[in-house]
N, C-alpha and C. Protein backbone atom coordinates (compact mmCIF):
# COMPACT_ATOMS: atom_id res chain seq x y z
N UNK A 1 0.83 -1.18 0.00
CA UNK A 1 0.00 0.00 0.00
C UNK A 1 0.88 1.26 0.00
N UNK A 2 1.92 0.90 0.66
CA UNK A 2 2.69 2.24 0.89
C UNK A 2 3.31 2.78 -0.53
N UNK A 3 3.46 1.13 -1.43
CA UNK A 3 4.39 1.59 -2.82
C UNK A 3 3.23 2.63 -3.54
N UNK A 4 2.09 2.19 -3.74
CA UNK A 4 0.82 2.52 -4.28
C UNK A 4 1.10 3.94 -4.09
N UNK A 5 1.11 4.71 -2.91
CA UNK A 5 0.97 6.04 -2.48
C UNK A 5 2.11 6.70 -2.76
N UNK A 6 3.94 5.99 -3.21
CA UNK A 6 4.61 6.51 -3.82
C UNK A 6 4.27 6.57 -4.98
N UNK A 7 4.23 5.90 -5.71
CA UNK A 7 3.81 5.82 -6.75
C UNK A 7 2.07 7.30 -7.08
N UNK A 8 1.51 7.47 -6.90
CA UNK A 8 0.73 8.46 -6.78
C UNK A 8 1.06 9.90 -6.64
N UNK A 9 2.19 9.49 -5.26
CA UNK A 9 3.08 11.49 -5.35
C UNK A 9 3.58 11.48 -6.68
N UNK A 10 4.22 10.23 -7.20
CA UNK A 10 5.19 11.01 -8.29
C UNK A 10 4.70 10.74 -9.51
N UNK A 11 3.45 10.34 -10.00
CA UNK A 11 2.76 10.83 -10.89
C UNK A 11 1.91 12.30 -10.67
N UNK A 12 1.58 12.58 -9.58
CA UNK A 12 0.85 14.29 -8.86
C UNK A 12 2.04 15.01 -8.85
N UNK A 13 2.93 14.39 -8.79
CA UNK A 13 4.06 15.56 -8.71
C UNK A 13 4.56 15.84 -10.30
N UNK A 14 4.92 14.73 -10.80
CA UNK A 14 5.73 15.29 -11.90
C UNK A 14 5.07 15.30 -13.42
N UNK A 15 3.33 14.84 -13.50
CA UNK A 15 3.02 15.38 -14.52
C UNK A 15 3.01 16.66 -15.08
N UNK A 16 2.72 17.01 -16.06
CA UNK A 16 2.60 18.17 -16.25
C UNK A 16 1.04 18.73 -16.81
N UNK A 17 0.44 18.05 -16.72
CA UNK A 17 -1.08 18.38 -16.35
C UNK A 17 -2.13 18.54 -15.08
N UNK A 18 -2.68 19.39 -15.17
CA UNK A 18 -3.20 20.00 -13.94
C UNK A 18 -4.33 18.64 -13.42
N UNK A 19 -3.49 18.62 -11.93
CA UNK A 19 -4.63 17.53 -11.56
C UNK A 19 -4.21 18.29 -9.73
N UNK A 20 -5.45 17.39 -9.62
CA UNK A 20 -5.66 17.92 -8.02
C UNK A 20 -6.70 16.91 -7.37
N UNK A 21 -7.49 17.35 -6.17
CA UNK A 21 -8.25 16.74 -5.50
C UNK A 21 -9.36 18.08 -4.79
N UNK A 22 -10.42 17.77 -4.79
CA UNK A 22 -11.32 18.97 -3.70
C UNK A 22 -11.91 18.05 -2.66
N UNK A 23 -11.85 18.31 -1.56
CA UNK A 23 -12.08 18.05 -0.55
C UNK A 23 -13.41 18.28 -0.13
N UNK A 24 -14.34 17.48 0.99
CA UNK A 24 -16.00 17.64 0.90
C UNK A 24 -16.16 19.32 0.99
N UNK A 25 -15.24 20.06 2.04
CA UNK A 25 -15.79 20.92 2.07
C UNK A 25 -15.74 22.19 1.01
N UNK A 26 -15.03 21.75 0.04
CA UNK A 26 -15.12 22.97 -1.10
C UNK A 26 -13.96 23.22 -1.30
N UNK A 27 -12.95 22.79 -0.53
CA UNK A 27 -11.23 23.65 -0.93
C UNK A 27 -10.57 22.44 -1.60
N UNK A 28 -9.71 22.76 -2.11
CA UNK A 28 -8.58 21.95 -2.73
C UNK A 28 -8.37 21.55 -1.65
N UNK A 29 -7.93 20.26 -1.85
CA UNK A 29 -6.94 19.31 -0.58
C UNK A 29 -5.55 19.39 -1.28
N UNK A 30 -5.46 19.40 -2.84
CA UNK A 30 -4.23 19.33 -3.17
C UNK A 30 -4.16 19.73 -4.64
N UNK A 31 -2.99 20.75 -5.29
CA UNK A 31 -2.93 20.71 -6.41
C UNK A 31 -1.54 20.36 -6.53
N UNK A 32 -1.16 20.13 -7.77
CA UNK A 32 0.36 20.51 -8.56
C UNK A 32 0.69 21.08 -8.65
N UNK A 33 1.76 21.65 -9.22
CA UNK A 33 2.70 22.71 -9.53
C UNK A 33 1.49 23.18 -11.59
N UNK A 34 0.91 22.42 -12.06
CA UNK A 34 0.79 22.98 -12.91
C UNK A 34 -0.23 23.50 -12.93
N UNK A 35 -1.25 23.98 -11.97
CA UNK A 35 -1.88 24.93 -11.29
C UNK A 35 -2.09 26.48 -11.64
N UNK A 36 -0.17 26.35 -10.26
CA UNK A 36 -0.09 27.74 -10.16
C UNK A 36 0.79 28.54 -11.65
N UNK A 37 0.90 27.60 -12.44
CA UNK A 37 1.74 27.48 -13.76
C UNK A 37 0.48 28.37 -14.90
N UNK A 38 -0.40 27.47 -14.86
CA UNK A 38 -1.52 28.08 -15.72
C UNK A 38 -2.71 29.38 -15.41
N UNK A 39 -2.58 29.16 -13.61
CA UNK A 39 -3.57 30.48 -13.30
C UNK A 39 -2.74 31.56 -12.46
N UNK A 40 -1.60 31.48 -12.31
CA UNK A 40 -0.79 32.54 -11.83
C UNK A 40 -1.06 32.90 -9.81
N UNK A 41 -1.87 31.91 -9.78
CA UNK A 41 -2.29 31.42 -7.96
C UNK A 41 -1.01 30.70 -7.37
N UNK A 42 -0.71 31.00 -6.05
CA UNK A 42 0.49 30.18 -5.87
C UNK A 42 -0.34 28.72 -5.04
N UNK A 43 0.36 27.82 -4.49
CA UNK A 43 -0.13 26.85 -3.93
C UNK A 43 -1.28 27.23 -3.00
N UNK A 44 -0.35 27.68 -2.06
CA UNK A 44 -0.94 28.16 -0.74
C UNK A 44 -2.43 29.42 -1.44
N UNK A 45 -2.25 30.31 -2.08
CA UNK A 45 -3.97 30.72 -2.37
C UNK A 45 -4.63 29.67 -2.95
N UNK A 46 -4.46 28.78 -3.72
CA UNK A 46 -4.92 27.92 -3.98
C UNK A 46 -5.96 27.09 -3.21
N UNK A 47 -5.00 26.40 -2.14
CA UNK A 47 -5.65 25.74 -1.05
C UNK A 47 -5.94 26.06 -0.27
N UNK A 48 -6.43 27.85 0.46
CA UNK A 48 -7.06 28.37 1.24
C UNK A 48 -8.02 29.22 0.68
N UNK A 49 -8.54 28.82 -0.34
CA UNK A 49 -9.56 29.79 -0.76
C UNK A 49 -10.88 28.83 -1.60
N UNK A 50 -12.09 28.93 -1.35
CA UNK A 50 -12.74 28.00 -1.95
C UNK A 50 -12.92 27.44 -3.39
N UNK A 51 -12.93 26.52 -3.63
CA UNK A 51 -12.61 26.35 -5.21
C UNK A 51 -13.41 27.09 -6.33
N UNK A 52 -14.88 27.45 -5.30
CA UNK A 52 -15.88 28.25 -6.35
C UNK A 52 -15.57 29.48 -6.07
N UNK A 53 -14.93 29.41 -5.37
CA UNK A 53 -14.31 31.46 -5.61
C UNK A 53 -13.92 31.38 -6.44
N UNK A 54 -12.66 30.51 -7.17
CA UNK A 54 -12.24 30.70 -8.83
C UNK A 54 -12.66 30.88 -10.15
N UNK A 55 -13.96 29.88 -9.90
CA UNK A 55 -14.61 30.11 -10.53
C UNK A 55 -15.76 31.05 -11.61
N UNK A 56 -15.85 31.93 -12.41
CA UNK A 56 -16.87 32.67 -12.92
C UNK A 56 -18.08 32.40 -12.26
N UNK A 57 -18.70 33.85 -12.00
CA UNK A 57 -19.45 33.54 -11.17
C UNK A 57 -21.12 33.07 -11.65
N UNK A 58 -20.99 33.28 -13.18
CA UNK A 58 -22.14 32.68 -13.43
C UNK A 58 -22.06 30.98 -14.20
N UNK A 59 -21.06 30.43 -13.52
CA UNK A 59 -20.58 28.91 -13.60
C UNK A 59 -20.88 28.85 -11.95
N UNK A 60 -21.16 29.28 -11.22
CA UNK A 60 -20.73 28.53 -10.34
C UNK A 60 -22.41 27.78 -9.79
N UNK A 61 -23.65 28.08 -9.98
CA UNK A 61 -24.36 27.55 -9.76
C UNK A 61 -24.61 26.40 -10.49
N UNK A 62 -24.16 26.29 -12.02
CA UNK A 62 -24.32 24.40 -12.43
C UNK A 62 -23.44 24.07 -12.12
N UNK A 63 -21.99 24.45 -11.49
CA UNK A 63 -20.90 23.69 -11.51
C UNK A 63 -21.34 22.92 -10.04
N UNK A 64 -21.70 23.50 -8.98
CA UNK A 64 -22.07 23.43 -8.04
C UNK A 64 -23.41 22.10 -8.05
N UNK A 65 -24.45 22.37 -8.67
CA UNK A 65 -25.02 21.39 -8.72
C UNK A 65 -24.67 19.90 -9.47
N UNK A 66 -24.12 20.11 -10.59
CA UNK A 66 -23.07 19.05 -10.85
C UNK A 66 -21.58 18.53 -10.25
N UNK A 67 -21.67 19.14 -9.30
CA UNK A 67 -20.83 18.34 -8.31
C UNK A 67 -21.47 17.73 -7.36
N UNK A 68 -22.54 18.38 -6.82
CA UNK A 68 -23.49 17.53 -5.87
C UNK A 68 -24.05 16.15 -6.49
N UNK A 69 -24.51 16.22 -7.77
CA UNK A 69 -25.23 14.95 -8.14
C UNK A 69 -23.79 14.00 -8.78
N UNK A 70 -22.75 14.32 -8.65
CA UNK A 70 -21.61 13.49 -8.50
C UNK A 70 -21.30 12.41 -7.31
N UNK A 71 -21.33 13.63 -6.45
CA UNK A 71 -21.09 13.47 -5.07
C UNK A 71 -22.47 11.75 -4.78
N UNK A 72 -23.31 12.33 -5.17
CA UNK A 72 -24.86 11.43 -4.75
C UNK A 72 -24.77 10.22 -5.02
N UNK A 73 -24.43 10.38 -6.74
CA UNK A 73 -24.63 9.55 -7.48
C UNK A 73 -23.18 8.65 -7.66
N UNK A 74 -22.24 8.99 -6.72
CA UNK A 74 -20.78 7.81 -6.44
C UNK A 74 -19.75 8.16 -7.92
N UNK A 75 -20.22 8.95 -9.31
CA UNK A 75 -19.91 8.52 -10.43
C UNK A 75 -19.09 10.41 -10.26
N UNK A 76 -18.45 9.94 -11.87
CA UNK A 76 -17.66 11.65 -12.03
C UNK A 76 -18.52 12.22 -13.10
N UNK A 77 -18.46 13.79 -12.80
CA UNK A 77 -18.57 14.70 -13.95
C UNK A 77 -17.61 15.68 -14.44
N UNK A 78 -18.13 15.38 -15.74
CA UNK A 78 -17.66 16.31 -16.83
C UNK A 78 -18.22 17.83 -16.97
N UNK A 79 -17.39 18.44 -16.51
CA UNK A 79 -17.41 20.10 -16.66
C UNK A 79 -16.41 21.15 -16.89
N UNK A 80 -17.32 22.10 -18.14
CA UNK A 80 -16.45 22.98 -18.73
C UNK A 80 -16.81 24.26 -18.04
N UNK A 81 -15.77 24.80 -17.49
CA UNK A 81 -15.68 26.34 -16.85
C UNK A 81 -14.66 27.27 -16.66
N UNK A 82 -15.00 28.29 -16.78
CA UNK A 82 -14.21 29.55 -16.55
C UNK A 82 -13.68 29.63 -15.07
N UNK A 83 -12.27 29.59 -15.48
CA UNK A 83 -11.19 29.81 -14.06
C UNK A 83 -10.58 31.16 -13.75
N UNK A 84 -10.75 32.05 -13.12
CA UNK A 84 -9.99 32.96 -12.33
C UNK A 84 -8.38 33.01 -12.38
N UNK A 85 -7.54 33.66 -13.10
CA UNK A 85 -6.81 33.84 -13.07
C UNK A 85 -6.03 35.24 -12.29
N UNK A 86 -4.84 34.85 -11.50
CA UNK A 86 -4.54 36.04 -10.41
C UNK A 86 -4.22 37.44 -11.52
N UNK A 87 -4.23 37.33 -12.69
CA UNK A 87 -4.49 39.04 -13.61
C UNK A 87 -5.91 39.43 -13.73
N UNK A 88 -6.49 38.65 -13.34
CA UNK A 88 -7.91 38.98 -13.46
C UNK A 88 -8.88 38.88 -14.72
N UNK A 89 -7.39 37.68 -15.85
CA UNK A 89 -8.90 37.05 -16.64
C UNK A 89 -9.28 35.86 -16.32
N UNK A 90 -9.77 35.19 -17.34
CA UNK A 90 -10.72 33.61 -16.86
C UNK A 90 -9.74 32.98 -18.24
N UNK A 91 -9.76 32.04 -17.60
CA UNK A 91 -9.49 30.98 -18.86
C UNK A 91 -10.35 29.48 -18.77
N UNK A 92 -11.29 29.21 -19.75
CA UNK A 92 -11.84 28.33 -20.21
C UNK A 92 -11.24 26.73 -19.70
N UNK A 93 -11.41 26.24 -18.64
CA UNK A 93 -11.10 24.67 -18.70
C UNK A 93 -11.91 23.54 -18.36
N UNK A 94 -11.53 22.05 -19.25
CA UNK A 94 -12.37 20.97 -19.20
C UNK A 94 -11.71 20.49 -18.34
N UNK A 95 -12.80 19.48 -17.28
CA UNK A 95 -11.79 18.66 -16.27
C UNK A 95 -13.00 17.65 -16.08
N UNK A 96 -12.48 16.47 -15.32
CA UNK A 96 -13.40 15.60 -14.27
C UNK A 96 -13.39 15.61 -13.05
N UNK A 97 -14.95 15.42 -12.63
CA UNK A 97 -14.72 15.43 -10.60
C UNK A 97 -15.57 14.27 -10.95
């Protein structure tokens, strides 16, 4: 089990695609380095600020409900939304929760 969880840092660590985790209550539990690479957020704002704060704010009510019926329904969704960038534009991204 323990190799499993090496194995996990150093694919989270050294891809170079943005992957992460959100935690029940709304914050990142964890991102990558290619994160703060693409939205100009460093780690640490990252993971103290709620994930739908990043978000555009007129995404954040389906994003929000399509995470709940994720959450319900055990399965992932597919969603496209506008991210907050620390210059203050958005940039367009697809991901899975």
């Amino acid at each position: 089990m323990k190799h499993e969880f090496a194995d996990f840092d150093q694919f989270f660590n050294l891809t170079k695609y943005m992957a992460c985790y959100i935690r029940p209550d709304g914050f990142f539990g964890r991102v990558n380095s290619a994160w703060s690479l693409e939205f100009g957020w460093t780690q640490e704002e990252l993971l103290s600020t709620p994930v739908l704060e990043f978000l555009h704010p007129n995404d954040r009510p389906p994003i929000s409900q399509a995470l709940l019926r994720a959450a319900e329904a055990n399965s992932a969704a597919a969603i496209d939304n506008r991210f907050h960038c620390k210059d203050g534009k958005y940039k367009w991204i697809s991901w899975n929760a």
